[in-house]
C-alpha atoms as a PDB file:
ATOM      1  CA  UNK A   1     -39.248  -4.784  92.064  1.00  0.00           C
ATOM      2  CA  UNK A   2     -39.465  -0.984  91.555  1.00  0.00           C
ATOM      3  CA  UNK A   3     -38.773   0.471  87.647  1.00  0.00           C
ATOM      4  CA  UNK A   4     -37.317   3.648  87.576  1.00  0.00           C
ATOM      5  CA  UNK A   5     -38.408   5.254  84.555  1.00  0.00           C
ATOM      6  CA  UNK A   6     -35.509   7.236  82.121  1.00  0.00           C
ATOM      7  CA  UNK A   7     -37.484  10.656  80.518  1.00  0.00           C
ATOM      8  CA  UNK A   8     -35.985  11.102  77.046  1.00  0.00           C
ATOM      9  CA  UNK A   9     -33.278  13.646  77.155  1.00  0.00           C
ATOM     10  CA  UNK A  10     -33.826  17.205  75.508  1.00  0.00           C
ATOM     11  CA  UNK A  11     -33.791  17.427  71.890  1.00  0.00           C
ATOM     12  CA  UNK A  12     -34.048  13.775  71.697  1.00  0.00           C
ATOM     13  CA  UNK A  13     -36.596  12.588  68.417  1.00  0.00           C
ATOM     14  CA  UNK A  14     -39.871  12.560  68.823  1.00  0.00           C
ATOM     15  CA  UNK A  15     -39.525  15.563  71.409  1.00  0.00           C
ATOM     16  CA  UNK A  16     -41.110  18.999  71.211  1.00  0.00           C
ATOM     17  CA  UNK A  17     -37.913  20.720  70.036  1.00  0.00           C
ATOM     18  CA  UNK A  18     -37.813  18.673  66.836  1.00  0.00           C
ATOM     19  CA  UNK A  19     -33.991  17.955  67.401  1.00  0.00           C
ATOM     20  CA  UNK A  20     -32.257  15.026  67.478  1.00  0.00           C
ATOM     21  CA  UNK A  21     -29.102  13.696  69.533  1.00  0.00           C
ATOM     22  CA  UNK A  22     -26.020  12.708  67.379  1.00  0.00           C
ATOM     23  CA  UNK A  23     -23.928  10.214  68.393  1.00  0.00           C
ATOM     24  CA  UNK A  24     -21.938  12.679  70.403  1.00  0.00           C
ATOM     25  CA  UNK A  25     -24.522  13.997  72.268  1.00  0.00           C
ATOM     26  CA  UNK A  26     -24.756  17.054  69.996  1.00  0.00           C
ATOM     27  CA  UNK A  27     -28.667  17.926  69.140  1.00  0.00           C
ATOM     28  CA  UNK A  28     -29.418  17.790  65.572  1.00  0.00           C
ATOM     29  CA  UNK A  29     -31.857  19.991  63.490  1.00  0.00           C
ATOM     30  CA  UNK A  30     -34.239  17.964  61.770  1.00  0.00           C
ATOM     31  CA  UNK A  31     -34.226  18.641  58.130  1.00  0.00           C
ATOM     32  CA  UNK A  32     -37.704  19.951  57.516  1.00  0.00           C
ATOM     33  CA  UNK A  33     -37.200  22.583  60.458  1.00  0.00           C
ATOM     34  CA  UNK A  34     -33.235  23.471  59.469  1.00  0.00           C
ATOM     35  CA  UNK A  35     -34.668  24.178  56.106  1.00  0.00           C
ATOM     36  CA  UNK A  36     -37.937  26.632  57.540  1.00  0.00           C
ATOM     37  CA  UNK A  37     -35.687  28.422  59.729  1.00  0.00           C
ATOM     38  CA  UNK A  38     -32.040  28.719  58.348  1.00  0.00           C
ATOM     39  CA  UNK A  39     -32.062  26.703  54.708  1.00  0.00           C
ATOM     40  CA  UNK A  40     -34.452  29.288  52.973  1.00  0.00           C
ATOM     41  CA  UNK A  41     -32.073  31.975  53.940  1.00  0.00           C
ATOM     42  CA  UNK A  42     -29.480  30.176  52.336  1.00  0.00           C
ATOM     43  CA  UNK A  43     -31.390  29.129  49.575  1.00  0.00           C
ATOM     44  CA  UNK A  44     -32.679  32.993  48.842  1.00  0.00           C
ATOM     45  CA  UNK A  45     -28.893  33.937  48.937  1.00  0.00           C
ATOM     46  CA  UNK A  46     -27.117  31.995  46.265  1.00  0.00           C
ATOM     47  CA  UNK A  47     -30.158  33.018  44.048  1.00  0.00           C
ATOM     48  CA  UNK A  48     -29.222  36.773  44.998  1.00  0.00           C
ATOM     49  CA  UNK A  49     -25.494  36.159  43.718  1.00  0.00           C
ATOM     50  CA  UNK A  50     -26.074  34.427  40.756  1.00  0.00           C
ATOM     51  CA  UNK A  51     -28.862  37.282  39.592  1.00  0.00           C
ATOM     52  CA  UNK A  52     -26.246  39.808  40.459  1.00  0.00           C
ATOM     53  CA  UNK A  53     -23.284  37.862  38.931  1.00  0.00           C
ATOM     54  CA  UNK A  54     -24.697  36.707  35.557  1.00  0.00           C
ATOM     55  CA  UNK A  55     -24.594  40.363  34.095  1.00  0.00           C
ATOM     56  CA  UNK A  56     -20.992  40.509  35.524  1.00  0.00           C
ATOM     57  CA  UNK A  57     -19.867  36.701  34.027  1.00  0.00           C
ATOM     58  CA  UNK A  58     -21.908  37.839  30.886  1.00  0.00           C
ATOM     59  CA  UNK A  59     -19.903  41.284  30.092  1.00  0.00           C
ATOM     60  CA  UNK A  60     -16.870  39.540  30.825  1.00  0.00           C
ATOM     61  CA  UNK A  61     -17.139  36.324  27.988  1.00  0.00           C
ATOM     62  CA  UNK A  62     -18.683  39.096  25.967  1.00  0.00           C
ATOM     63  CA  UNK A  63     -15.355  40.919  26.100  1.00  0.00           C
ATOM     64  CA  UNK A  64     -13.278  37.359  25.584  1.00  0.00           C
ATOM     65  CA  UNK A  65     -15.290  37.549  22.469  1.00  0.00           C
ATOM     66  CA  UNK A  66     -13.961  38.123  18.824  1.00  0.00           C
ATOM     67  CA  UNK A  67     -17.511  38.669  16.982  1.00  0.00           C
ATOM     68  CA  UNK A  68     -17.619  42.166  18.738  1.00  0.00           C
ATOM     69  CA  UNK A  69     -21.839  41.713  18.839  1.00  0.00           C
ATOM     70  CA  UNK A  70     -23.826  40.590  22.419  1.00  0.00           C
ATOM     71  CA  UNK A  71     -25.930  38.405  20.103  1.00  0.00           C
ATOM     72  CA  UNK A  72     -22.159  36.434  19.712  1.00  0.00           C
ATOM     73  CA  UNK A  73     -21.612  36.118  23.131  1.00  0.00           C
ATOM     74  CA  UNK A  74     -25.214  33.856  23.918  1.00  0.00           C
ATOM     75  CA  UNK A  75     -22.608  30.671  25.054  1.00  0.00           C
ATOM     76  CA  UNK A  76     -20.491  31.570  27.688  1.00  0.00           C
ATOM     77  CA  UNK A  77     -16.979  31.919  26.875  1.00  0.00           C
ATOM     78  CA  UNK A  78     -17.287  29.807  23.877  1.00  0.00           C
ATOM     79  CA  UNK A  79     -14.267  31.674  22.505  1.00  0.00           C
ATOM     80  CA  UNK A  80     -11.385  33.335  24.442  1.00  0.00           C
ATOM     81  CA  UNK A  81      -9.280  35.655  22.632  1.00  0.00           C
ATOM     82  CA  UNK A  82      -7.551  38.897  23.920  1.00  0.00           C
ATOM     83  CA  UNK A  83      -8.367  41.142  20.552  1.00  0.00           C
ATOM     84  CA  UNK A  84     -10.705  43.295  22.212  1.00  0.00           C
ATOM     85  CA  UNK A  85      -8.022  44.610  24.985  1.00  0.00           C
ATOM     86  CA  UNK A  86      -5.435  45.235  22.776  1.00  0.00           C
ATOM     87  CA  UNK A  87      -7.102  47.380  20.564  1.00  0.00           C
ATOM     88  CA  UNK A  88      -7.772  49.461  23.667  1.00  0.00           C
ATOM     89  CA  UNK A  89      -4.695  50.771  22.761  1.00  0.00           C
ATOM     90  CA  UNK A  90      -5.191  51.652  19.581  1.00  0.00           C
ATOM     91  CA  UNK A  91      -8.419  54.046  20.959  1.00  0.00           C
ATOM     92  CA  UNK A  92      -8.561  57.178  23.008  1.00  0.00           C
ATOM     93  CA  UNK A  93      -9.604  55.160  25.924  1.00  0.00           C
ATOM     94  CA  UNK A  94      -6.693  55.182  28.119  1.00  0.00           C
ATOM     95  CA  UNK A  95      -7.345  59.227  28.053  1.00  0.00           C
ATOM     96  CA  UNK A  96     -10.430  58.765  29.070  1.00  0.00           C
ATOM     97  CA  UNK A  97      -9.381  56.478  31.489  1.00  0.00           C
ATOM     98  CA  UNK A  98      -7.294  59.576  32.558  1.00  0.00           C
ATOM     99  CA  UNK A  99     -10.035  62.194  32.481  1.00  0.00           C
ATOM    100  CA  UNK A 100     -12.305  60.462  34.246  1.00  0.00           C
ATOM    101  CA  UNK A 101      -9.849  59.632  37.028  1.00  0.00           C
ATOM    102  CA  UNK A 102      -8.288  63.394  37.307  1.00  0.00           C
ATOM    103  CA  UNK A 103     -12.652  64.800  37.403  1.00  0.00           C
ATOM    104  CA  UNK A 104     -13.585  61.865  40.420  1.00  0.00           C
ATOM    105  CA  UNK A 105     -10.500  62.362  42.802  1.00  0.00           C
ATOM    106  CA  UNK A 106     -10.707  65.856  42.029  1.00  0.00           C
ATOM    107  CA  UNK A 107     -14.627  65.853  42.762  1.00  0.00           C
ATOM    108  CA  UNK A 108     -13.924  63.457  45.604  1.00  0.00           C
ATOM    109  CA  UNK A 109     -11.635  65.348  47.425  1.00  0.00           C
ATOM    110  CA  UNK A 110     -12.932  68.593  47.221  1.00  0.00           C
ATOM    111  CA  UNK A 111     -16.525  67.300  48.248  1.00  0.00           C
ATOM    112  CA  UNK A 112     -15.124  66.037  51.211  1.00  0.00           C
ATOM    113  CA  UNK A 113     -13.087  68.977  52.585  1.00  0.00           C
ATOM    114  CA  UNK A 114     -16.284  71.457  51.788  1.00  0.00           C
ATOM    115  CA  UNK A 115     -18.784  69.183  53.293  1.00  0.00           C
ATOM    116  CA  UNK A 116     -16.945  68.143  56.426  1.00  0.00           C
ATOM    117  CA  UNK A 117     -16.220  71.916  56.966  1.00  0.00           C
ATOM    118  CA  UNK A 118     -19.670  72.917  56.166  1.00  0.00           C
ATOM    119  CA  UNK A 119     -21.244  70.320  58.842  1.00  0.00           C
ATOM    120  CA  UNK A 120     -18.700  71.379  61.047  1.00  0.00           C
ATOM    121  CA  UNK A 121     -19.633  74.626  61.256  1.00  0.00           C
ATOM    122  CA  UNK A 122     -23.421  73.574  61.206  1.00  0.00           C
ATOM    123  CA  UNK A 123     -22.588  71.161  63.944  1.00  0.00           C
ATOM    124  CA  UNK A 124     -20.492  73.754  66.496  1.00  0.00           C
ATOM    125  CA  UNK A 125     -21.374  76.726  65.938  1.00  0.00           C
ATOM    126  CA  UNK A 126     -24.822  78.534  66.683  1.00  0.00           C
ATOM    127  CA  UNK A 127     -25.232  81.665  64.028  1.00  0.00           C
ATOM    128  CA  UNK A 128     -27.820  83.313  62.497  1.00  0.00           C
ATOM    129  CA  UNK A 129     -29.974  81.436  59.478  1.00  0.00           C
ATOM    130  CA  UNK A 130     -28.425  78.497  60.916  1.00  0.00           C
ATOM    131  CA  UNK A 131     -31.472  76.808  60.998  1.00  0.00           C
ATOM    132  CA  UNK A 132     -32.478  77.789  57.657  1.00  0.00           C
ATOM    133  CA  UNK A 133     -29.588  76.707  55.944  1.00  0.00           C
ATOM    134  CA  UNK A 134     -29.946  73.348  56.931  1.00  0.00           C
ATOM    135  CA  UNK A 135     -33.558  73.417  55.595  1.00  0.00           C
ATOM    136  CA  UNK A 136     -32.481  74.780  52.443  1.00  0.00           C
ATOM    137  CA  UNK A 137     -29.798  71.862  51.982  1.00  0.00           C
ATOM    138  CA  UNK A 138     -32.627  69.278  52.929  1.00  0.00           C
ATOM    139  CA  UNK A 139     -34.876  70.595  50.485  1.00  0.00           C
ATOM    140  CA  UNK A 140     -32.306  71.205  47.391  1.00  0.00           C
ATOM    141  CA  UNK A 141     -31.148  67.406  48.435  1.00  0.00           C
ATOM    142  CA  UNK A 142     -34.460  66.365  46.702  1.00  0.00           C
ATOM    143  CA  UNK A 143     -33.712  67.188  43.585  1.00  0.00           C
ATOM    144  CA  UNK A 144     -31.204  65.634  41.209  1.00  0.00           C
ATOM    145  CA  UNK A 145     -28.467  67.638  40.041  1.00  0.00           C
ATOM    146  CA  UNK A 146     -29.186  66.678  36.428  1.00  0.00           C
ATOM    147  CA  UNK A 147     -32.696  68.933  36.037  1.00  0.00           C
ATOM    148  CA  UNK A 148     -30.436  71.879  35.736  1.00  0.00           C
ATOM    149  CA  UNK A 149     -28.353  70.804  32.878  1.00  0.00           C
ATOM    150  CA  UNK A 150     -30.026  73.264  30.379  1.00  0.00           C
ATOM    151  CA  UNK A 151     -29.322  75.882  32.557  1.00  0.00           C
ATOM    152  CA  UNK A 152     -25.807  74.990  33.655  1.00  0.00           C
ATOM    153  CA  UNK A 153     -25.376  74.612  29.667  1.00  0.00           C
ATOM    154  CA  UNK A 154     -25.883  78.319  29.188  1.00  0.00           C
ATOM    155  CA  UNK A 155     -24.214  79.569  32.302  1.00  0.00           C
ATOM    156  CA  UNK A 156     -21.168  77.906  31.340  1.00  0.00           C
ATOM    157  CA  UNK A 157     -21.848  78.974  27.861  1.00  0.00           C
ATOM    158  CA  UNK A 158     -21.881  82.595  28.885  1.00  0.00           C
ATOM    159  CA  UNK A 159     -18.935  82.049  31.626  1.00  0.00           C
ATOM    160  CA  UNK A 160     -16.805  81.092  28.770  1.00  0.00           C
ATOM    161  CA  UNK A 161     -16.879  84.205  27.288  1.00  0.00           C
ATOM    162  CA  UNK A 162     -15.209  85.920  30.453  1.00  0.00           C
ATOM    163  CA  UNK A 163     -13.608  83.049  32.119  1.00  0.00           C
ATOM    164  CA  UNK A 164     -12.291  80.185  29.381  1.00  0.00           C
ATOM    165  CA  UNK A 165     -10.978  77.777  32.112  1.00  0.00           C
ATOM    166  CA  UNK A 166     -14.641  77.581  33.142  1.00  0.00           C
ATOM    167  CA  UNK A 167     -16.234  77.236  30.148  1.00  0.00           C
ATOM    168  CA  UNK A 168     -17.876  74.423  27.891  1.00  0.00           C
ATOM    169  CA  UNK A 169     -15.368  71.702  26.897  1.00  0.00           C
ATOM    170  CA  UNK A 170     -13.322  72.397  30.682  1.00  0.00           C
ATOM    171  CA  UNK A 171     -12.595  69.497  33.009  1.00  0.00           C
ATOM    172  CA  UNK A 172     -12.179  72.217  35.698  1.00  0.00           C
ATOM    173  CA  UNK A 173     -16.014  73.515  34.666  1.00  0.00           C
ATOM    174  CA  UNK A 174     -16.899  69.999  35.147  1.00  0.00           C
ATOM    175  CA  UNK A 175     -15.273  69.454  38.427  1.00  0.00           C
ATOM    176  CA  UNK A 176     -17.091  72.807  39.415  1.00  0.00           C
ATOM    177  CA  UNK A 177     -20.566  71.758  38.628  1.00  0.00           C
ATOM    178  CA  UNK A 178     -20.378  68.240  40.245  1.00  0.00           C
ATOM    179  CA  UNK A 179     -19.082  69.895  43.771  1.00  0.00           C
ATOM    180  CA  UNK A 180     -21.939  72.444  43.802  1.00  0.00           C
ATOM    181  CA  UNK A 181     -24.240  69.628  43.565  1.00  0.00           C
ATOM    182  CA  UNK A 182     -22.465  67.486  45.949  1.00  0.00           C
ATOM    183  CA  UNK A 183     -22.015  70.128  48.513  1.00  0.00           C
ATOM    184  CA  UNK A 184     -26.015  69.701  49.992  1.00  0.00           C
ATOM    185  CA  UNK A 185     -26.931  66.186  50.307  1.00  0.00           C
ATOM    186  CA  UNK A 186     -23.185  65.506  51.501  1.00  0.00           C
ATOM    187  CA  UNK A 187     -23.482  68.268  54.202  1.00  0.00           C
ATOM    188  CA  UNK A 188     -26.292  67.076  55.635  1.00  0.00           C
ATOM    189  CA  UNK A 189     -25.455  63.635  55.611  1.00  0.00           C
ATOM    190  CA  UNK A 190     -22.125  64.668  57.567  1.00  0.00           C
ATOM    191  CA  UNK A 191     -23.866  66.724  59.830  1.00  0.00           C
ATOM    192  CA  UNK A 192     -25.891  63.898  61.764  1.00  0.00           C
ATOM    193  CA  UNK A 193     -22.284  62.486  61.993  1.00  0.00           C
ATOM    194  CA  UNK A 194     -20.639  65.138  63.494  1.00  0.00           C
ATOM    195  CA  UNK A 195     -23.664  65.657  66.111  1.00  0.00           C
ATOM    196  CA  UNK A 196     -22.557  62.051  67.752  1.00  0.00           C
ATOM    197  CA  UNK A 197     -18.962  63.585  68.768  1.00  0.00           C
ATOM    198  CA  UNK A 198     -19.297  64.858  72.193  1.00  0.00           C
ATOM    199  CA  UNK A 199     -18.914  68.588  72.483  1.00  0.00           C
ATOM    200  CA  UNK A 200     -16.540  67.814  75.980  1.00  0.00           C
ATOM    201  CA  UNK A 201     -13.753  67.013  73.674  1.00  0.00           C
ATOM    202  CA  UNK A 202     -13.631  70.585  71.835  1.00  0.00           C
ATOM    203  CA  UNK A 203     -13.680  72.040  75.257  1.00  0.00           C
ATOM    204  CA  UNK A 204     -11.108  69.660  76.926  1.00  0.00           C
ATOM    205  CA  UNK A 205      -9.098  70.922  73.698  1.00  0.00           C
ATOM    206  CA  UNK A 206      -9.502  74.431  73.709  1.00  0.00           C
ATOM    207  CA  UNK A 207      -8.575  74.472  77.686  1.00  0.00           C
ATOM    208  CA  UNK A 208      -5.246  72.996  76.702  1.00  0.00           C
ATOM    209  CA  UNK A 209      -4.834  76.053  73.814  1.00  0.00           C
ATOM    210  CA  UNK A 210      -5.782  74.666  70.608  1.00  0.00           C
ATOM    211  CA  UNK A 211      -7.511  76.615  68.211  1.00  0.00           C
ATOM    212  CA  UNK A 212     -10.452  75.723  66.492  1.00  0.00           C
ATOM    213  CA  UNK A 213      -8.644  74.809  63.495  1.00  0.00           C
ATOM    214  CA  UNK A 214      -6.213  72.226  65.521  1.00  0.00           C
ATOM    215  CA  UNK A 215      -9.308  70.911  66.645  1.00  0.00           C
ATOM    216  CA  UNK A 216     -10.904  70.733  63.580  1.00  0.00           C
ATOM    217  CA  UNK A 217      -8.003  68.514  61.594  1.00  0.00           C
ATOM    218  CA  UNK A 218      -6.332  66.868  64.477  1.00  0.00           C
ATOM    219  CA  UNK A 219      -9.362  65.448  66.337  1.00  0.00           C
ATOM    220  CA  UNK A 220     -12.135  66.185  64.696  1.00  0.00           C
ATOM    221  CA  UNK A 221     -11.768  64.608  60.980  1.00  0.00           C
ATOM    222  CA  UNK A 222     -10.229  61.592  63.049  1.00  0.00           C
ATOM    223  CA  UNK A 223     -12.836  60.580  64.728  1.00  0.00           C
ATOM    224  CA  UNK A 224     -15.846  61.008  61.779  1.00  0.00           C
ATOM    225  CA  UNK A 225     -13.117  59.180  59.441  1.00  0.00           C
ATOM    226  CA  UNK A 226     -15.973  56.478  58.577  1.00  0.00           C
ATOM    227  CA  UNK A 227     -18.221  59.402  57.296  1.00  0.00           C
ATOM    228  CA  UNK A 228     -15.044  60.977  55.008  1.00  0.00           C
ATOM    229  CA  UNK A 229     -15.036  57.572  54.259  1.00  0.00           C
ATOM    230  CA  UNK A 230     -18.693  56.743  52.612  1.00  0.00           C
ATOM    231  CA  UNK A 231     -18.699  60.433  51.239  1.00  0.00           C
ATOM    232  CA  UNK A 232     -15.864  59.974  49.561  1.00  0.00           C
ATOM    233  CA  UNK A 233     -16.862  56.510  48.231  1.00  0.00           C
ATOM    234  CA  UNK A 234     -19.940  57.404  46.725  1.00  0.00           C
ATOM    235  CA  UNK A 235     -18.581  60.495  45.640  1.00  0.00           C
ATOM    236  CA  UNK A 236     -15.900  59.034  43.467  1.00  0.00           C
ATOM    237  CA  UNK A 237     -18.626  56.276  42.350  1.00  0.00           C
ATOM    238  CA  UNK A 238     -21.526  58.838  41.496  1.00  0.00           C
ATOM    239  CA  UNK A 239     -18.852  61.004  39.154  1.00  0.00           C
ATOM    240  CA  UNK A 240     -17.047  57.745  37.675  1.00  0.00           C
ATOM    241  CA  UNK A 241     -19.971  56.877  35.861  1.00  0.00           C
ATOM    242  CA  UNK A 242     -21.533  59.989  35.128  1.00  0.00           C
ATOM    243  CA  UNK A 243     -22.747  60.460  31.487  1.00  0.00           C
ATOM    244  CA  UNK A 244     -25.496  63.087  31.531  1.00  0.00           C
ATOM    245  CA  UNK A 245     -23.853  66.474  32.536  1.00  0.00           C
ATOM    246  CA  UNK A 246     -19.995  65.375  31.522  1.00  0.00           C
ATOM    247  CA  UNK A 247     -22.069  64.715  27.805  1.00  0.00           C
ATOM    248  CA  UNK A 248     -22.961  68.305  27.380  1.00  0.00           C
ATOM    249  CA  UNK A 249     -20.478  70.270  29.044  1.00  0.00           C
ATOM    250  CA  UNK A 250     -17.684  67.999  27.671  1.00  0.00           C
ATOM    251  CA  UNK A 251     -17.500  68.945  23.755  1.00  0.00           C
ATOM    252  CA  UNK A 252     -14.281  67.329  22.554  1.00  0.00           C
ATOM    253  CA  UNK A 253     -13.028  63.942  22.103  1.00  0.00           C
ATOM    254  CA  UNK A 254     -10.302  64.015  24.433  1.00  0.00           C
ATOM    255  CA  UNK A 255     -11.681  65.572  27.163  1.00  0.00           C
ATOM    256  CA  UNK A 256     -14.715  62.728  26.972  1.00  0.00           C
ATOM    257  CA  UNK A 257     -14.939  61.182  30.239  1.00  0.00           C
ATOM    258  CA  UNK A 258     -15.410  57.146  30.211  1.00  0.00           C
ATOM    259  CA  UNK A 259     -19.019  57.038  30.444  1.00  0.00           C
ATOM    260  CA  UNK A 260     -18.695  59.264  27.441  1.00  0.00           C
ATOM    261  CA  UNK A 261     -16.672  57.669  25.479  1.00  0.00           C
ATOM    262  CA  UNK A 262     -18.227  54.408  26.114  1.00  0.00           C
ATOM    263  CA  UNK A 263     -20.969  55.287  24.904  1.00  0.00           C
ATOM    264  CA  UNK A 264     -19.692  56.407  21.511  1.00  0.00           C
ATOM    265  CA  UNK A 265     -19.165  52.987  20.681  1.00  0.00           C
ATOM    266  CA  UNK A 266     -22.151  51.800  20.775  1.00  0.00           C
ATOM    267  CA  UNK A 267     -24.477  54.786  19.895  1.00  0.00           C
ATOM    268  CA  UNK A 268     -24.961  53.807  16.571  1.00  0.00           C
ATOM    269  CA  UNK A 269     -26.797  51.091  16.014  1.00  0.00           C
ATOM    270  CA  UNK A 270     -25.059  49.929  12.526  1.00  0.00           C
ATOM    271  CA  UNK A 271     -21.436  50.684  13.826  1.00  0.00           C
ATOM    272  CA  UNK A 272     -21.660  49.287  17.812  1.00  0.00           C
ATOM    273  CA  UNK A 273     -18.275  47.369  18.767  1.00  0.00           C
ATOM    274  CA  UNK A 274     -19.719  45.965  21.574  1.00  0.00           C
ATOM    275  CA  UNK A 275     -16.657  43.922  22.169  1.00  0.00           C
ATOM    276  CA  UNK A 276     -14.617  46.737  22.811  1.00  0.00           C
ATOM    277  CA  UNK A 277     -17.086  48.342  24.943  1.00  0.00           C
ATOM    278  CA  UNK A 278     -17.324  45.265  27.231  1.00  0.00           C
ATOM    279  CA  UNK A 279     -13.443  45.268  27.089  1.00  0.00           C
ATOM    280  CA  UNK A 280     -13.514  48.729  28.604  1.00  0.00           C
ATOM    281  CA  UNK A 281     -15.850  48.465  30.735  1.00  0.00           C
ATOM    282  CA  UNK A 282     -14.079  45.489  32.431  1.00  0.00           C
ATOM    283  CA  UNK A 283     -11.402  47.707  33.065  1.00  0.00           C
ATOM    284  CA  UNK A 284     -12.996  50.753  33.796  1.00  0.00           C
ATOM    285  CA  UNK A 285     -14.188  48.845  37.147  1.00  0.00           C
ATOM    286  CA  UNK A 286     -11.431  47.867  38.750  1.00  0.00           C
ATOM    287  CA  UNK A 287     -10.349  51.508  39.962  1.00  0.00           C
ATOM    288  CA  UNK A 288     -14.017  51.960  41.449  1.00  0.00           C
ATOM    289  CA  UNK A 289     -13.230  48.191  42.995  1.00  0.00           C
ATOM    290  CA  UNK A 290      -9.863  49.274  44.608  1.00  0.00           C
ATOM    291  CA  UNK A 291     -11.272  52.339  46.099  1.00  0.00           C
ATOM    292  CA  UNK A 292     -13.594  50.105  47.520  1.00  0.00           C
ATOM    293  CA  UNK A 293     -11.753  47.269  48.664  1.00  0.00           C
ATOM    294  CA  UNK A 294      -8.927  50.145  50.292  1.00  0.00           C
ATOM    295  CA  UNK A 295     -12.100  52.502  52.002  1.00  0.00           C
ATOM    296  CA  UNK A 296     -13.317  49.511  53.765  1.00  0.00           C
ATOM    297  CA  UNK A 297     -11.639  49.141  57.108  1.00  0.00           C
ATOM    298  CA  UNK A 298     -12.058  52.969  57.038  1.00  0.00           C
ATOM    299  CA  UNK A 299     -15.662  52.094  56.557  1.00  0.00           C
ATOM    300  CA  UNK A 300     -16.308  49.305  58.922  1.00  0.00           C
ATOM    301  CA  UNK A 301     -13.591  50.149  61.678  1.00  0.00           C
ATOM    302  CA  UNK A 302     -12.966  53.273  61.770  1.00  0.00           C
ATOM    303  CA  UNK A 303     -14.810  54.447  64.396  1.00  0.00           C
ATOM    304  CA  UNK A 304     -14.125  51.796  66.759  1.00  0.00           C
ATOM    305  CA  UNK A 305     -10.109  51.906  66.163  1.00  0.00           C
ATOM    306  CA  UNK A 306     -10.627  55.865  66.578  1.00  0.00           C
ATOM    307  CA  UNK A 307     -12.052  55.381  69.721  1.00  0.00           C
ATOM    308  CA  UNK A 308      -9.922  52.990  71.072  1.00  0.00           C
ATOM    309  CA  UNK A 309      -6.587  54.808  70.066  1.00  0.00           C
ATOM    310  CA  UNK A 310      -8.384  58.344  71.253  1.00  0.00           C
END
């Protein structure tokens, strides 16, 4: 009598694949190989968010905290008390709050509009030292805006004598001096952007009559949203929690910025209230966290809704 012989079906145990059939005839990873080709991943990214969300859990049962010290704070929300936000009030840190808020859209805004229309010309037009401007923006890119702070100390300084608004102690100086060192790195970062929109829609444009103006805002800005996006993001970010510049050209109390006045707190050793300064800085992160959380489908879909509406 002839045997037919049955060959083990793919995946089966014992087979080359390392898989195994479940009882539904779905192939099953063997453990050892799951874990060499999908559980380290896994494994690598819980220890990523905890290392990046102890600091956050950590500041936050630090400002739960009555004892006002870090050294207080060791066990994790051992006490939960509310003291440290309500003396907020009692502070000048709701006008920081305000400050800081009025210098970052401010900063924001204005960074966009002069960078977009900076890489737009840079992008459309052909002129002379074209080439060399965008050079000169890659090279001043390199270096941090912060360098200069002895020397934008004594040109405000000076500028105060002639022009008070833009002086030391001005939010409007301060605004100033964070878009002219925004204005090169954002530029050229906006540029690249604009190259990827196709010329044939400025032309299609201008052959039904619109200037390049109407170009400009009505198609234009639409279609590198994601870009006025991210710029403004990390624009609003970057001045938020400046300390360095807004330190020295901000001389008052109640023009401090956040970062500022933060810092005040704690800057003496003998006299740090480092419960209050956890308390505000809870709060200090949520605008940052809305701007986020609202940019987002600008960031992630906005070129692919643009494109599909266009």
């Amino acid at each position: 009598m002839a045997t037919t012989s049955v060959s083990a079906p793919v995946g089966s145990a014992g087979s080359p694949s390392g898989r195994a059939s479940g009882p539904e005839g779905r192939t099953r990873m063997k453990p050892g190989r799951w874990f060499s080709e999908l559980g380290w991943r896994h494994l690598v990214g819980v220890v990523a968010v905890v290392f990046s969300a102890f600091p956050l859990v950590y500041v936050l049962s630090a400002s739960l905290s009555e004892n006002g010290t870090l050294t207080g704070s060791n066990t994790l929300f051992a006490d939960v008390s509310s003291v440290n936000y309500a003396e907020l009030g009692d502070s000048l840190f709701w006008t920081w709050m305000l400050n800081t808020l009025v210098i970052a859209v401010a900063t924001s805004v204005g960074t966009v509009l002069m960078g977009a229309a900076a890489a737009y010309a840079f992008s459309r037009f052909r002129f002379t030292g074209r080439r060399t401007g965008l050079t000169s923006l890659l090279i001043i890119q390199m270096f941090p805006q912060m360098l200069a702070f002895i020397a934008i100390f004594l040109l405000l300084l000076s500028l105060g004598d002639v022009v008070p608004a833009l002086g030391l102690d001005s939010k409007l100086a301060l605004i100033c001096v964070y878009l002219g060192g925004a204005l090169g790195v954002n530029t050229f970062l906006m540029y690249g952007f604009f190259n990827t929109v196709p010329r044939e829609l400025d032309e299609a444009a201008k052959l039904d009559g619109a200037t390049h103006a109407q170009i400009y805002w009505t198609i234009i800005l639409r279609l590198v949203a994601p870009i006025l996006a991210v710029v403004a993001l990390l624009s609003f970010i970057s001045t938020y929690g400046e300390f360095m510049i807004a330190r020295i050209v901000l001389t008052s109390e109640a023009n401090w910025t956040l970062a500022v006045g933060l810092y005040g707190w704690v800057s003496s050793l003998r006299e740090a209230n480092w419960g209050l300064f956890t308390a505000g800085a809870v709060i200090s992160t949520l605008p940052v966290l809305a701007l986020f959380l609202y940019l987002q489908k600008y960031i992630v879909g906005g070129l692919t809704a643009g494109s599909v509406k266009g």
